[in-house]
Protein backbone atom coordinates (compact mmCIF):
# COMPACT_ATOMS: atom_id res chain seq x y z
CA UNK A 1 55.37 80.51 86.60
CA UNK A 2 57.95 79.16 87.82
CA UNK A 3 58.49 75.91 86.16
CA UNK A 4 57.36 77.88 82.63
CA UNK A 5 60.90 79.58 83.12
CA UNK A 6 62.78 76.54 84.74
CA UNK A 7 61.79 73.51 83.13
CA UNK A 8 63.63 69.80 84.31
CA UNK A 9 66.01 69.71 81.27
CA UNK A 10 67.12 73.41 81.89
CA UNK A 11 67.98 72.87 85.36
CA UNK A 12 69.62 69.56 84.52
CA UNK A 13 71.83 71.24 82.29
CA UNK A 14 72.62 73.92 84.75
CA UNK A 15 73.65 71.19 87.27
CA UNK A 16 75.95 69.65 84.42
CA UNK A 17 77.51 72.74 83.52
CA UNK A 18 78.10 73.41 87.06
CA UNK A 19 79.50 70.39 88.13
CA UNK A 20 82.12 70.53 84.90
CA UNK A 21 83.77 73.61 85.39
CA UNK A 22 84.19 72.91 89.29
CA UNK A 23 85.99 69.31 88.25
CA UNK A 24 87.82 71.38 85.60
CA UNK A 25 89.32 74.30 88.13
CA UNK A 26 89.71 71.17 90.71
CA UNK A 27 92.31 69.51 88.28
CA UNK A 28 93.73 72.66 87.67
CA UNK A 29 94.67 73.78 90.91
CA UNK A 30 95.65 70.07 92.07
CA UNK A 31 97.98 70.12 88.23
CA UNK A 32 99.64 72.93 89.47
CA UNK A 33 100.24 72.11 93.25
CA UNK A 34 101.63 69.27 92.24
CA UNK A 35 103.99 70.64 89.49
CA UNK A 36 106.88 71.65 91.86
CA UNK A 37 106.47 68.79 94.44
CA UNK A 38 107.49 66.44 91.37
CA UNK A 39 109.92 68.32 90.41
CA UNK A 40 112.32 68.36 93.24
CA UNK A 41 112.20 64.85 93.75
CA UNK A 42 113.48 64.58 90.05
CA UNK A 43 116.67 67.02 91.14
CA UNK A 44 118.08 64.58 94.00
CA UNK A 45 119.45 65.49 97.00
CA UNK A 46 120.25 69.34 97.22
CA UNK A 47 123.70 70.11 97.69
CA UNK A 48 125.17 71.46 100.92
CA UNK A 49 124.58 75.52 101.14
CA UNK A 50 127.79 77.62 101.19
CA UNK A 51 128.24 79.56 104.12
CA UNK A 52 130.03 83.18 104.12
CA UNK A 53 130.88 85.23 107.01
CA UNK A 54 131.23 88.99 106.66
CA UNK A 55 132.34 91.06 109.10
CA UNK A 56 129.46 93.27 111.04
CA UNK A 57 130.84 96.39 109.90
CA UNK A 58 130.50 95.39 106.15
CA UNK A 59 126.66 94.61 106.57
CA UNK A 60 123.83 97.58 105.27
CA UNK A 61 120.66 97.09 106.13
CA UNK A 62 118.07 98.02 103.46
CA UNK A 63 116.29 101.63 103.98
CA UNK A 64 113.04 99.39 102.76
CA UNK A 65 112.55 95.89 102.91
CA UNK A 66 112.33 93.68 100.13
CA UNK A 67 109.52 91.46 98.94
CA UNK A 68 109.40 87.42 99.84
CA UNK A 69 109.47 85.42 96.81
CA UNK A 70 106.45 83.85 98.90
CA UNK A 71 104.49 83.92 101.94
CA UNK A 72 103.52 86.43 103.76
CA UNK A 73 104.48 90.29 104.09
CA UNK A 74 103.49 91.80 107.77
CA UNK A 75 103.74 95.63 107.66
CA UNK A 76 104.12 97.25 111.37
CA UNK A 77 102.61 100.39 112.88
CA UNK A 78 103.81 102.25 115.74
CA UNK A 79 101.47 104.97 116.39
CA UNK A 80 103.13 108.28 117.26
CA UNK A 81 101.58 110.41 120.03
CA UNK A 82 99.20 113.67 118.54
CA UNK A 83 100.47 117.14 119.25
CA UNK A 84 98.07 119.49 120.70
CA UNK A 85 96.34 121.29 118.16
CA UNK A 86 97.04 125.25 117.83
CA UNK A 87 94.77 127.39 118.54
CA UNK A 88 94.61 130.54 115.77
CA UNK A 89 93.15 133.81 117.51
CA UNK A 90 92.87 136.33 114.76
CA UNK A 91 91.34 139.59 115.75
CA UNK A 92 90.13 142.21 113.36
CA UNK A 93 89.38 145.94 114.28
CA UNK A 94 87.40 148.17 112.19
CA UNK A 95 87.04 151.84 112.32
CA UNK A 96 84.36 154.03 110.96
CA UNK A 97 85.11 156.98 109.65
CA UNK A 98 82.04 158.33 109.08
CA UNK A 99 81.50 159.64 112.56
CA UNK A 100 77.70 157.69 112.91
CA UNK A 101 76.61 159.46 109.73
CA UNK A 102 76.22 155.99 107.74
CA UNK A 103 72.50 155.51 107.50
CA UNK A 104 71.05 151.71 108.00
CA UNK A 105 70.78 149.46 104.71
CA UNK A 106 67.20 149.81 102.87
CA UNK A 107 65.37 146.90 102.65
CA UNK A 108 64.60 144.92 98.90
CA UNK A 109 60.83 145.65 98.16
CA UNK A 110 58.95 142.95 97.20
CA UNK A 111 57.32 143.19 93.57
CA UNK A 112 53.88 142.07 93.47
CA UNK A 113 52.41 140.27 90.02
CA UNK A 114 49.66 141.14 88.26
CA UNK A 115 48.57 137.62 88.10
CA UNK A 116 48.35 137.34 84.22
């Protein structure tokens, strides 16, 4: 059944197909890796960075830290310790006022069918 539904030429062209679009994302991904590689040879050398000095009172730290242009971001976790759960004791009195003259709850009767 088998080779009904997967004949030679069928599964050569599924091999070709294949085998295309991998070479195809291949030189894609090796186009654009080496895109910026070329390009900053082109530039020459890179000029000597300015350097400023601020005083350390002038300097704020962010409240939340910005994104990398690239790489990696690591995120932290200090775990805090867990406070004791509460413990909720509600209490709830009820009174009769009937003095013991309530009379117990009847119970449902069943209905029987007739069958038809």
């Amino acid at each position: 059944m088998a080779a009904k539904r997967l004949p030679v030429p069928r599964i050569a062209g599924i091999v070709a197909w294949t085998a295309a679009s991998v070479a195809w994302g291949t030189a894609l991904v090796a186009t654009a890796n080496a895109a910026p590689e070329a390009e900053d040879g082109a530039e020459g050398p890179a000029p000597d960075p300015v350097v400023i000095v601020e005083p350390q009172e002038r300097i704020v730290l962010a409240p939340v830290p910005t994104m990398p242009e690239s790489g990696l971001v690591v995120l932290r976790y200090t775990p805090s310790e867990k406070s004791e759960a509460q413990v909720v004791v509600r209490r709830v009195v009820v009174s009769s006022s009937g003095g013991g003259s309530a009379s117990p709850a009847k119970a449902p009767t069943k209905v029987k069918s007739s069958g038809s």
